[in-house]
C-alpha atoms as a PDB file:
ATOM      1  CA  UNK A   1      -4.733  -4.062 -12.980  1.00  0.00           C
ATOM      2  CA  UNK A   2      -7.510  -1.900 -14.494  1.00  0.00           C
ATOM      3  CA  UNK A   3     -11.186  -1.651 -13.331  1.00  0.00           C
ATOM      4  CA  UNK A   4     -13.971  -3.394 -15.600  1.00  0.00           C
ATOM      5  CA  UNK A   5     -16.378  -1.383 -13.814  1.00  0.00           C
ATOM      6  CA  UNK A   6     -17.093   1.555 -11.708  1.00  0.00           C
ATOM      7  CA  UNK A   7     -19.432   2.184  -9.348  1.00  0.00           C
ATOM      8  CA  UNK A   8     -22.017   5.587 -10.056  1.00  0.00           C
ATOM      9  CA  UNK A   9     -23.371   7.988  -7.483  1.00  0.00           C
ATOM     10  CA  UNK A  10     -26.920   6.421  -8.755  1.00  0.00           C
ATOM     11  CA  UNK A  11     -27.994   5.297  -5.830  1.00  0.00           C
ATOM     12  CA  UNK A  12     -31.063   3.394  -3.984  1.00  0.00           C
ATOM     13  CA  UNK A  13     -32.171   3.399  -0.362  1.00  0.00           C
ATOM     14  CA  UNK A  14     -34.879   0.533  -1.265  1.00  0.00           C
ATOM     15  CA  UNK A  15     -33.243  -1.319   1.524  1.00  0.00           C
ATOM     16  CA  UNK A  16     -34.261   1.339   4.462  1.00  0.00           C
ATOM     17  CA  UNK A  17     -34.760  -1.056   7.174  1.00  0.00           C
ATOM     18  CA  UNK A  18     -31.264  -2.426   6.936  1.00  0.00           C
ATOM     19  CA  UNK A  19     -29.717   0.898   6.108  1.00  0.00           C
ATOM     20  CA  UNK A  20     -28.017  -0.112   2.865  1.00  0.00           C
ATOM     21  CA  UNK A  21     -27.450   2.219  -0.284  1.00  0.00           C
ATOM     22  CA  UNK A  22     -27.500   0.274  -3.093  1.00  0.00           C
ATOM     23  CA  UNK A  23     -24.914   2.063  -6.144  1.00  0.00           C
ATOM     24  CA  UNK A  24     -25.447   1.211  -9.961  1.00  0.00           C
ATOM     25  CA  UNK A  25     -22.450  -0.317 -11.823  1.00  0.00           C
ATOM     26  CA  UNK A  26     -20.873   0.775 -15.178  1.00  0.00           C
ATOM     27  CA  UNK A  27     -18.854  -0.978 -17.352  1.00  0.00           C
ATOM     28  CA  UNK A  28     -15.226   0.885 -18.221  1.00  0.00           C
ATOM     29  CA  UNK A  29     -14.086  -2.102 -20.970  1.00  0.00           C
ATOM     30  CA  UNK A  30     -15.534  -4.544 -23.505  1.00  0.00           C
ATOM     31  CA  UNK A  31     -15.735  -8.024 -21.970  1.00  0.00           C
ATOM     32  CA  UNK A  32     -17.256 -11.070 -21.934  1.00  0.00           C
ATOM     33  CA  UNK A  33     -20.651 -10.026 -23.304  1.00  0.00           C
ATOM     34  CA  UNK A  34     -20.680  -6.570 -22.045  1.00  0.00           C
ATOM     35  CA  UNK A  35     -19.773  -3.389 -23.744  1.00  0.00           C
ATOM     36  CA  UNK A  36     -17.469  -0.238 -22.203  1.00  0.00           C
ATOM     37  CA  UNK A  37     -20.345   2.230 -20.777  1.00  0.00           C
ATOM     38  CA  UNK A  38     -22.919  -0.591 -20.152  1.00  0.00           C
ATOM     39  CA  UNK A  39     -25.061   0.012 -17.524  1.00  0.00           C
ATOM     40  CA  UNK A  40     -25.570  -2.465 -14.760  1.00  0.00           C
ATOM     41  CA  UNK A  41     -27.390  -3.388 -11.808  1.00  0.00           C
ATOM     42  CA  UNK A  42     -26.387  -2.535  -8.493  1.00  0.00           C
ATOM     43  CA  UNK A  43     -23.666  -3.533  -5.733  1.00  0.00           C
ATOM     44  CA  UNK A  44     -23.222  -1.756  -2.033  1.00  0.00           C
ATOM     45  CA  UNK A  45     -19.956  -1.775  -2.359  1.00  0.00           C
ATOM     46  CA  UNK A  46     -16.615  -3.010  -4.986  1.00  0.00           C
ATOM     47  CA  UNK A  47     -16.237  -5.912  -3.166  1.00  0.00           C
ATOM     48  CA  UNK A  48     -19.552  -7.672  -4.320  1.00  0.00           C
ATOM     49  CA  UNK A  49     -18.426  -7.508  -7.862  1.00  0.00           C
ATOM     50  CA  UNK A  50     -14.926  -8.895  -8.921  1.00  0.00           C
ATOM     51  CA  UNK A  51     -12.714  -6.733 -11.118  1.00  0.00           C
ATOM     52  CA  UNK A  52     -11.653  -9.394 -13.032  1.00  0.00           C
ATOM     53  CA  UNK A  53     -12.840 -12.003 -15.181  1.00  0.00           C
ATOM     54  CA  UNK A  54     -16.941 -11.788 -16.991  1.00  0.00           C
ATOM     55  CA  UNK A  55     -18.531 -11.405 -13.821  1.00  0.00           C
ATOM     56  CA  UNK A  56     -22.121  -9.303 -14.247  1.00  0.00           C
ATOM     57  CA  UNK A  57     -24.396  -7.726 -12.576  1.00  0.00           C
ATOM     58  CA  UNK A  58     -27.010  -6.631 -14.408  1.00  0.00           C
ATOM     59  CA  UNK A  59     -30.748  -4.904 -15.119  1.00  0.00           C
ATOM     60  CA  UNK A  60     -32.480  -4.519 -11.522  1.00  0.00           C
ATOM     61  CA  UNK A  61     -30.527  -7.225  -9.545  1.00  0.00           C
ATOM     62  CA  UNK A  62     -28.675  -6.785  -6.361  1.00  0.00           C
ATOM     63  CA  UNK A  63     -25.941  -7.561  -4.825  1.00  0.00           C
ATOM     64  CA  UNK A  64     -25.232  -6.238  -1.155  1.00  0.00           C
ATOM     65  CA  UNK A  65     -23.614  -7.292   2.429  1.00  0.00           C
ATOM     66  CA  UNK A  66     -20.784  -9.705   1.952  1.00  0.00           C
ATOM     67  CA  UNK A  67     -21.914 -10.826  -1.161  1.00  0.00           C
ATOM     68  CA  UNK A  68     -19.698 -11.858  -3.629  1.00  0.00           C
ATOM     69  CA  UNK A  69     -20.121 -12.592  -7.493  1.00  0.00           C
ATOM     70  CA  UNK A  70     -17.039 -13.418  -9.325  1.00  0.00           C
ATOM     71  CA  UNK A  71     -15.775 -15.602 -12.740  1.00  0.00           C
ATOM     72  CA  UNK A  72     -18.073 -15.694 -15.186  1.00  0.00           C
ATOM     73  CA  UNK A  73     -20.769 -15.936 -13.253  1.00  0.00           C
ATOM     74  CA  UNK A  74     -24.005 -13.683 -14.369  1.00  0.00           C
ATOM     75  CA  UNK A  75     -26.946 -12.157 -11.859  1.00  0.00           C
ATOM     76  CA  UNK A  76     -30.012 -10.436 -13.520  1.00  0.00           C
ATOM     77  CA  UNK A  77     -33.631  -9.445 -13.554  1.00  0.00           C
ATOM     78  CA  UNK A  78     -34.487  -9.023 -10.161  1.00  0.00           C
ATOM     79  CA  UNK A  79     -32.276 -11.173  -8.602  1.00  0.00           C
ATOM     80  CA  UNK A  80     -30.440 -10.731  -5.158  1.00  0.00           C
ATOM     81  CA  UNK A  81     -27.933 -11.817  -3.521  1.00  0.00           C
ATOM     82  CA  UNK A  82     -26.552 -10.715  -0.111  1.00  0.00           C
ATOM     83  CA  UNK A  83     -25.724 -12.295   3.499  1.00  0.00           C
ATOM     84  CA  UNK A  84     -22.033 -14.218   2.949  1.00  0.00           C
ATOM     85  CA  UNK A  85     -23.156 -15.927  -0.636  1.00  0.00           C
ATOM     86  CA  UNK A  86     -21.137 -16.543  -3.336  1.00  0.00           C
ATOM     87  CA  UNK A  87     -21.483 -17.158  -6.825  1.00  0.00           C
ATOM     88  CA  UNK A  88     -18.979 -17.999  -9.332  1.00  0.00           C
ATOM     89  CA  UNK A  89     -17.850 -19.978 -12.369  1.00  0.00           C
ATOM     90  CA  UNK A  90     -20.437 -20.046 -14.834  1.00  0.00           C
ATOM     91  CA  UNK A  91     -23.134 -19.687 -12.532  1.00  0.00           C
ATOM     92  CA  UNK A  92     -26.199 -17.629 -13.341  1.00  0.00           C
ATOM     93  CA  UNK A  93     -28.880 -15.996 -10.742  1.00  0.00           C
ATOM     94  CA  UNK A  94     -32.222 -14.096 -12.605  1.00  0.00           C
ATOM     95  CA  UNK A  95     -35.703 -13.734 -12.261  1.00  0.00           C
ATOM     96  CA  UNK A  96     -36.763 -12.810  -8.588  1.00  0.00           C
ATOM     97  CA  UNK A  97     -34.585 -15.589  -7.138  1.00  0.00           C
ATOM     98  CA  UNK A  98     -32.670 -14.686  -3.604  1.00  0.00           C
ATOM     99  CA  UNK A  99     -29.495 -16.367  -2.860  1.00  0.00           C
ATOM    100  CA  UNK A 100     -28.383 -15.874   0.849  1.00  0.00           C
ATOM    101  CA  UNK A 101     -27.051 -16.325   4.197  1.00  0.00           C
ATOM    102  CA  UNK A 102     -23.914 -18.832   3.629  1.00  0.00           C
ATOM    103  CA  UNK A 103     -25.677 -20.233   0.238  1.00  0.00           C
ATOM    104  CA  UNK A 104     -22.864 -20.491  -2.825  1.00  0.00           C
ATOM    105  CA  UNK A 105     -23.784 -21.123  -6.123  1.00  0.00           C
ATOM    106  CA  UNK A 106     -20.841 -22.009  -8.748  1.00  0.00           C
ATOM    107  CA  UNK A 107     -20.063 -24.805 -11.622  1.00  0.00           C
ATOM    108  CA  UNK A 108     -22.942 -23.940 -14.450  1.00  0.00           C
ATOM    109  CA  UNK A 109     -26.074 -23.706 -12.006  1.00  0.00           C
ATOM    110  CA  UNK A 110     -29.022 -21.589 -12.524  1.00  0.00           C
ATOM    111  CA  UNK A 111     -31.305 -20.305  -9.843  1.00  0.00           C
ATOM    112  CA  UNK A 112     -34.417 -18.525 -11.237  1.00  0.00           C
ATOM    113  CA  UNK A 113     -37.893 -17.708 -11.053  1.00  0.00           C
ATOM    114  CA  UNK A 114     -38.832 -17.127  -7.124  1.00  0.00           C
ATOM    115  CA  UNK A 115     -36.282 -19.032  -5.738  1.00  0.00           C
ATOM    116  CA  UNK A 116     -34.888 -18.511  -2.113  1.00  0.00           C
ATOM    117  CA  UNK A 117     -31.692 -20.383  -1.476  1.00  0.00           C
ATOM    118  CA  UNK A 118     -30.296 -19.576   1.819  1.00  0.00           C
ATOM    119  CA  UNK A 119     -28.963 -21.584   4.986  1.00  0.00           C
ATOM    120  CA  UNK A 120     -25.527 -22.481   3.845  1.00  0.00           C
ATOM    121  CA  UNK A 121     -26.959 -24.567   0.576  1.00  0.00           C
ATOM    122  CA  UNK A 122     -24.602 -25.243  -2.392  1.00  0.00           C
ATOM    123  CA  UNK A 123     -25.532 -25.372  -5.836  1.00  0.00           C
ATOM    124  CA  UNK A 124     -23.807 -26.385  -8.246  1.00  0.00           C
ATOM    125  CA  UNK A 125     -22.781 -28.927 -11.313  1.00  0.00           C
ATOM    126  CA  UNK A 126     -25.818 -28.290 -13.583  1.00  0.00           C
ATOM    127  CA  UNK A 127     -27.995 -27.735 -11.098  1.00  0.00           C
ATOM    128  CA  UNK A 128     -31.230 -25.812 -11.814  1.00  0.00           C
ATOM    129  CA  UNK A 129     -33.702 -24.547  -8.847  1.00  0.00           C
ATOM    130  CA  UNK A 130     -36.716 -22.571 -10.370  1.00  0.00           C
ATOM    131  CA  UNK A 131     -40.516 -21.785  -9.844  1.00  0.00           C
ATOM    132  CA  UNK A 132     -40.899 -20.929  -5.976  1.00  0.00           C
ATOM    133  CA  UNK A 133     -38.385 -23.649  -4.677  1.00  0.00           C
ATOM    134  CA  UNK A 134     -37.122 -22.795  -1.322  1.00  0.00           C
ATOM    135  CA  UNK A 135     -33.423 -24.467  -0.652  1.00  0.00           C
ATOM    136  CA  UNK A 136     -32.152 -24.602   2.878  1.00  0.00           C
ATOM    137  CA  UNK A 137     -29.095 -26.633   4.401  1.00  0.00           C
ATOM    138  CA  UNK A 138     -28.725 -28.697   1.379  1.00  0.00           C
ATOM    139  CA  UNK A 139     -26.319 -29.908  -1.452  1.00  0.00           C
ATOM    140  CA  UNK A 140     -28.027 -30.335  -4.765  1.00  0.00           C
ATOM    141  CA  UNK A 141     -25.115 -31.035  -7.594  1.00  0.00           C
ATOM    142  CA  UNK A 142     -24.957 -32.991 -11.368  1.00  0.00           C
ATOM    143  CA  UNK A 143     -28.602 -32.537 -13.440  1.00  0.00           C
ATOM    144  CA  UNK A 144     -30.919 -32.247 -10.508  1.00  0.00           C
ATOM    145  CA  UNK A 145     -33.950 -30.011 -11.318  1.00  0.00           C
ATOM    146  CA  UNK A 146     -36.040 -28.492  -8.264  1.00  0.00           C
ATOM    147  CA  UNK A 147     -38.623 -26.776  -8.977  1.00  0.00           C
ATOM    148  CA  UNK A 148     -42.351 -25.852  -7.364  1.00  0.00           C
ATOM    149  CA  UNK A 149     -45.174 -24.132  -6.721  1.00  0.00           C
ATOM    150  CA  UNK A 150     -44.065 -24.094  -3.780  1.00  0.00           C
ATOM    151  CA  UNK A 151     -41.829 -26.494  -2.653  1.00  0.00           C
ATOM    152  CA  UNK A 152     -39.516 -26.799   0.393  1.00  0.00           C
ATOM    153  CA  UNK A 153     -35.969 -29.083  -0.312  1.00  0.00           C
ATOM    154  CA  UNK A 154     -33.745 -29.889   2.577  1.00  0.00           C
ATOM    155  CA  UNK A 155     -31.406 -32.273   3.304  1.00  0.00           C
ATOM    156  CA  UNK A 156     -29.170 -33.010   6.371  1.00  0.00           C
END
């Protein structure tokens, strides 16, 4: 099996309370939409990013703890994700949005904008969550839209 990506020595300590370097990616192949030497975001360690598939990280966004991002599933902007999330499939995480604790994202669901999805919430089908929504302890799934300015969602 060879690596899509590698991790670089450019590093971040913007975490400092939690004591986390942060380590930009690089891509070592073509795929998906990314090209061999591509510079990406940044990952603590190789086990937020899966090797295979056209998993991204990209631009400024983060991905950290016991994250993990796998598929074809893309994070960018400013975007982070961290605690035990995961997002996969074709899901996509941008803007400033924070995906956390137990949250998982996956089927073709976007969270952007400000977003905070955390407290073992799953998104997913064509889900969208944008503006300054603020997800905890719920399922949102098929064409829901949640969105606010801001707005707190939670189900039981």
């Amino acid at each position: 099996m060879s690596k899509k990506y590698e991790i670089l020595n450019d590093s971040t300590n913007i975490l400092n309370l939690m004591n986390i370097s942060l380590h930009r990616i690089r891509a070592l192949q073509d795929f998906g939409s990314v090209s061999k030497g591509e510079i990406g975001g940044y990952v603590e360690k190789e086990e937020n990013l899966d090797q295979q598939g056209n998993a991204w990280i990209s631009e400024d966004a983060k991905v950290y703890s016991n994250a993990f991002v796998s598929d074809n599933a893309q994070i960018y902007g400013n975007a982070r994700i961290y605690g035990d999330s995961l997002v996969y499939e074709n899901a996509s995480v941008y803007g400033f949005a924070k995906v956390c604790g137990d949250a998982i994202i996956y089927g073709n669901a976007k969270v952007f904008g400000y977003s905070w999805i955390y407290d073992k919430s799953k998104i997913c089908g064509n889900a969208e969550i944008f503006g300054y929504a603020i997800i905890a302890k719920s399922f949102i799934n098929g064409e829901d839209k949640i969105y606010g300015n801001p707005l707190l969602y939670q189900q039981s």
